[in-house]
Protein backbone atom coordinates (compact mmCIF):
# COMPACT_ATOMS: atom_id res chain seq x y z
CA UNK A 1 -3.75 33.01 36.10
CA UNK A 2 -3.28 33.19 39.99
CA UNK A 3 -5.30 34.93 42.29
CA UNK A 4 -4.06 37.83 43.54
CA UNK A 5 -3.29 38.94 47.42
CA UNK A 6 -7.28 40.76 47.35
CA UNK A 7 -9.16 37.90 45.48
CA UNK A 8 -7.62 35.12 48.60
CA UNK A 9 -8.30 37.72 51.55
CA UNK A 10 -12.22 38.50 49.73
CA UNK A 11 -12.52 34.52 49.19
CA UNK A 12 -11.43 33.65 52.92
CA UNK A 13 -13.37 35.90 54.39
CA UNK A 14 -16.10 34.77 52.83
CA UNK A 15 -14.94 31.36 54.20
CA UNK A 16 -14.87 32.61 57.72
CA UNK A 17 -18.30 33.81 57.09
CA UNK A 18 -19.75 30.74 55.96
CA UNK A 19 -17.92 28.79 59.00
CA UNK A 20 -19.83 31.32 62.00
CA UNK A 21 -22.77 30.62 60.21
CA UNK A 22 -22.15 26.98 60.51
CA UNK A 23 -21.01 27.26 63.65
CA UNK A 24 -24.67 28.58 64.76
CA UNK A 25 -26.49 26.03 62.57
CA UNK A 26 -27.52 29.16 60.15
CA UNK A 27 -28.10 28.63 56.61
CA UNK A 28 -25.51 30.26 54.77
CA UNK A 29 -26.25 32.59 51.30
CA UNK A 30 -25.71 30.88 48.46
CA UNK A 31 -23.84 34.20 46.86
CA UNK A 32 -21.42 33.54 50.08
CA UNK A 33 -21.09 29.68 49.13
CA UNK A 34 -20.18 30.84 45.68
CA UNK A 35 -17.19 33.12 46.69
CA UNK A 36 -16.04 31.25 49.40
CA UNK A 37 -15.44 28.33 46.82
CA UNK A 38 -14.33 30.22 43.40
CA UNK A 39 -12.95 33.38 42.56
CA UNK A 40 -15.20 33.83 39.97
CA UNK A 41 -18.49 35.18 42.51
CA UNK A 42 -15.74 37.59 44.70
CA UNK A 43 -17.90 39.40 47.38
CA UNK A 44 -16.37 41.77 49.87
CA UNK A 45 -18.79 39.98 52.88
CA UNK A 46 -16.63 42.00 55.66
CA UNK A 47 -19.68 44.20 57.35
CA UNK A 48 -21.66 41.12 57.14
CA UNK A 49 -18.99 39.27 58.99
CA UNK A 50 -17.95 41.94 61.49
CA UNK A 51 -21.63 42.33 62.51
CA UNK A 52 -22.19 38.55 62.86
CA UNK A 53 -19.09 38.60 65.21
CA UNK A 54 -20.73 41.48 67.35
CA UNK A 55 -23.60 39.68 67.78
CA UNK A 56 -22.68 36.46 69.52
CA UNK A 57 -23.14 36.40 72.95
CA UNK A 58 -20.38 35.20 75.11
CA UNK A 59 -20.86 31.85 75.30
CA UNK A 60 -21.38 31.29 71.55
CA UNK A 61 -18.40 33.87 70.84
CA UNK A 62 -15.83 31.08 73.16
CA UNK A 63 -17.18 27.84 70.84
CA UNK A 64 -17.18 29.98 67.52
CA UNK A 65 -14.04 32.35 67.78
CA UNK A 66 -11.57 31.51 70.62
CA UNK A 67 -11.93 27.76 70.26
CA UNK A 68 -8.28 26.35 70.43
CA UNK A 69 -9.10 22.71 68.70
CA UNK A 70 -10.25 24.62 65.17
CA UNK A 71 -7.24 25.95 63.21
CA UNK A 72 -10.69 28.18 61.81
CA UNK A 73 -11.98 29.54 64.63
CA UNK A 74 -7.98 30.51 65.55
CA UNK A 75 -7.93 32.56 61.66
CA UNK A 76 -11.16 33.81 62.50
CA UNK A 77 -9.66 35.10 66.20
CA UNK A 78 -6.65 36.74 64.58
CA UNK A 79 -8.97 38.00 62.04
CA UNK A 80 -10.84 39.85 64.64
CA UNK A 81 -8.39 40.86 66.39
CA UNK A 82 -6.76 42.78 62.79
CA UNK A 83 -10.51 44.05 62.28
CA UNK A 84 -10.92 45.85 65.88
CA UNK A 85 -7.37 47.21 65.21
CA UNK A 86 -7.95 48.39 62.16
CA UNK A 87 -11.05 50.47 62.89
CA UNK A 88 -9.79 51.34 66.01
CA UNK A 89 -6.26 53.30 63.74
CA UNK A 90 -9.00 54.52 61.27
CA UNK A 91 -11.17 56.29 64.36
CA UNK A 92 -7.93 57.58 65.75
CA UNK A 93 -6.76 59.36 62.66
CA UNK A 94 -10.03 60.29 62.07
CA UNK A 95 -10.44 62.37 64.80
CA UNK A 96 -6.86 63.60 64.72
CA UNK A 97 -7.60 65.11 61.09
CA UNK A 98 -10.37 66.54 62.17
């Protein structure tokens, strides 16, 4: 059986994850090793990521996220990019509905 469209995106995130921890030379969770190799141990590690984004500084942030040379670090920039946009939509209708 395949995985479907939400196992891959939960699995590669947890992949992008694991690679800024790397990145930093931070040990990574094994329950984050686990999904980003199998689909059987699926977490959803999204805060986790977001927040590790937000707290690079801006030197760190160029070598992990906007380096050209690594085809990750250029998913992990476009996957950044889709976060901010997304919670910037959400806090728009947000306050619209309210």
């Amino acid at each position: 059986m395949s995985a479907t469209n939400k196992e891959m995106q939960l699995q590669r995130n947890c992949q992008l994850y694991a690679y800024v921890l790397v990145s930093q030379g931070k040990e990574v969770p094994e329950y984050i090793e686990e999904s980003a190799e199998s689909y059987d141990y699926l977490v959803d590690c999204v805060v986790e990521l977001s927040e590790e984004i937000k707290g690079l500084d801006s030197d760190t942030f160029e070598r992990v996220v906007n380096n050209t040379q690594s085809q990750e670090a250029r998913e992990l920039a476009y996957w950044w990019r889709m976060y901010q946009e997304a919670n910037e939509l959400s806090n728009s209708l947000t306050q619209t509905c309210l």
